[in-house]
Protein backbone atom coordinates (compact mmCIF):
# COMPACT_ATOMS: atom_id res chain seq x y z
CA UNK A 1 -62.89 -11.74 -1.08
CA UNK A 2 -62.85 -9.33 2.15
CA UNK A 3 -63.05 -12.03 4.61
CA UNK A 4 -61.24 -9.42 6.85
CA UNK A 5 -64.43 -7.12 7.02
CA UNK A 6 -66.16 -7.22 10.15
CA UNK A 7 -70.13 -5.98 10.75
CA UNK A 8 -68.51 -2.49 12.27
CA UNK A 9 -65.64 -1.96 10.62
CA UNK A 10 -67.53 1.28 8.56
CA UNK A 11 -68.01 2.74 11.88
CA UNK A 12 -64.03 2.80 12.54
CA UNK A 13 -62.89 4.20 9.07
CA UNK A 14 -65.41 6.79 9.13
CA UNK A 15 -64.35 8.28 12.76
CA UNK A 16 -60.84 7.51 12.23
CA UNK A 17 -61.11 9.65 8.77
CA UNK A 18 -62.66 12.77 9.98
CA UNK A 19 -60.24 12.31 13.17
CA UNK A 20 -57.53 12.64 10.91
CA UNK A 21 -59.13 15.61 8.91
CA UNK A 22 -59.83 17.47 12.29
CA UNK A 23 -56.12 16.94 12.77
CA UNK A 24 -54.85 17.81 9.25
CA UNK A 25 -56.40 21.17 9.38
CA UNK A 26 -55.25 22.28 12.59
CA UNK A 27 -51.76 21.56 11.18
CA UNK A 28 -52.43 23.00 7.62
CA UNK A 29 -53.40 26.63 9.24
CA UNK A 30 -50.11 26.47 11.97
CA UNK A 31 -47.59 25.88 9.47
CA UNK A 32 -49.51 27.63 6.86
CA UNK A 33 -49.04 30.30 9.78
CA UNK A 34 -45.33 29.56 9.93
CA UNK A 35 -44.65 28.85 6.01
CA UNK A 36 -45.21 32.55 5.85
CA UNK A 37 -43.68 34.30 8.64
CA UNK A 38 -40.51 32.77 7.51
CA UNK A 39 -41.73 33.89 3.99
CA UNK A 40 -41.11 30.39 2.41
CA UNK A 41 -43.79 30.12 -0.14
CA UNK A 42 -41.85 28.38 -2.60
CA UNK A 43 -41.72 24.89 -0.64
CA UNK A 44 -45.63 24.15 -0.78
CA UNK A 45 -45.28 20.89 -1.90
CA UNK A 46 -43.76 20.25 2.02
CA UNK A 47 -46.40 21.98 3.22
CA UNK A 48 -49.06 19.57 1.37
CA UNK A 49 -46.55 16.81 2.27
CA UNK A 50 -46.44 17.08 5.57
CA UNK A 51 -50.75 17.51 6.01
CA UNK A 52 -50.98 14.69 4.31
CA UNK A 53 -49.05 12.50 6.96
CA UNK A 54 -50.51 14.00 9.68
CA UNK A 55 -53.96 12.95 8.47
CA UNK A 56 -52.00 9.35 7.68
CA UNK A 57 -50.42 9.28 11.21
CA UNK A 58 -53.83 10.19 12.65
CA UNK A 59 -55.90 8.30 10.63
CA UNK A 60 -54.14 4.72 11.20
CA UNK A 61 -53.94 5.63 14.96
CA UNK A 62 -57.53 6.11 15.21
CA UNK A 63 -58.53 3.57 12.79
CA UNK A 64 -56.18 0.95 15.19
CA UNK A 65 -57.46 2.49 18.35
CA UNK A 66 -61.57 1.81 17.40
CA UNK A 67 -61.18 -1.21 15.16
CA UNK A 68 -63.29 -3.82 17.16
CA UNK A 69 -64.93 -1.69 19.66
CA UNK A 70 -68.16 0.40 20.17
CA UNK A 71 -67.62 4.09 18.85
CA UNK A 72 -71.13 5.73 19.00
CA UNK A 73 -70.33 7.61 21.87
CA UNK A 74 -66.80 9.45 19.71
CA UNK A 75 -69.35 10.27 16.88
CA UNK A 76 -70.64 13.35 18.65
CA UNK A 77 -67.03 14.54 20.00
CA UNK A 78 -65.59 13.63 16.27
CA UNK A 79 -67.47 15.36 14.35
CA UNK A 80 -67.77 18.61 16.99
CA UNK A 81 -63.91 18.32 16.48
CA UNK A 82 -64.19 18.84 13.19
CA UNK A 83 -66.51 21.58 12.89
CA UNK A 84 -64.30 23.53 15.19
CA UNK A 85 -61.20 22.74 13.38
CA UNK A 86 -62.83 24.10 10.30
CA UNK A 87 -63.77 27.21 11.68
CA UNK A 88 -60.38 27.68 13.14
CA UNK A 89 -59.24 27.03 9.79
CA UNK A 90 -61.21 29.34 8.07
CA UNK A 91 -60.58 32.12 10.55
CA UNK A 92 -56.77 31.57 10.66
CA UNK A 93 -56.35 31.31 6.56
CA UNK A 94 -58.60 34.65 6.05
CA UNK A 95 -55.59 37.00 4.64
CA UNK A 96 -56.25 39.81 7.50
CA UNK A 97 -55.67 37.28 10.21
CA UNK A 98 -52.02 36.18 9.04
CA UNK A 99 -50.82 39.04 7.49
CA UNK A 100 -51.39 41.07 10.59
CA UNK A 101 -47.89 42.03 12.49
CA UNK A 102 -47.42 44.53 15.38
C-alpha cells in the first residue's frame, strides 16, 4: 500500500515540517507587524492565508531538498531555528512591542 515509503523518509517530513514552521512564524509576526501599521485588521483571513503557504512553500522545498539523503546533522540547526523563531515571535506579538511608535 505505501510502496513509496523509504526506511528514512520520517526523518525528511519531520525536518522539512518544523523548517516550514520556523519559516511561518517569522512571516506571521512581519506581516502581523505590517497588517497593523497599515491598520488592516479586517483582512485576517489573508493574513492566515498567506502563513499557511509559506509553511507549504517551505515545507515541500525542504521535504524535496532531504528526501533521500542523511539529515542528522540539520536536526540540531532545525530545531535551534525554531526555538529562535518562537521567541522572536513571542517578543514581536507582545502588544507593547507593536504598538510602540515614535
Amino acid at each position: 500500500m505505501f510502496h513509496w515509503f523509504k526506511s528514512r523518509i520520517h526523518e525528511p517530513i519531520a525536518i522539512a515540517s518544523i523548517a516550514g514552521a520556523a519559516a511561518s512564524l517569522h512571516a506571521a509576526w512581519i506581516v502581523n507587524l505590517l497588517f497593523f501599521r497599515q491598520a488592516r485588521t479586517d483582512t485576517l483571513v489573508s493574513l492566515y492565508l498567506f502563513v499557511a503557504c509559506v509553511y507549504a512553500i517551505i515545507f515541500a522545498f525542504t521535504f524535496v531538498w532531504c528526501r533521500g539523503r542523511d539529515c542528522s546533522d540539520l536536526r540540531g540547526r532545525v530545531l535551534h531555528a525554531f526555538y529562535v523563531a518562537a521567541l522572536i515571535f513571542l517578543a514581536m506579538t507582545f502588544p507593547l512591542v507593536y504598538g510602540f511608535a515614535i
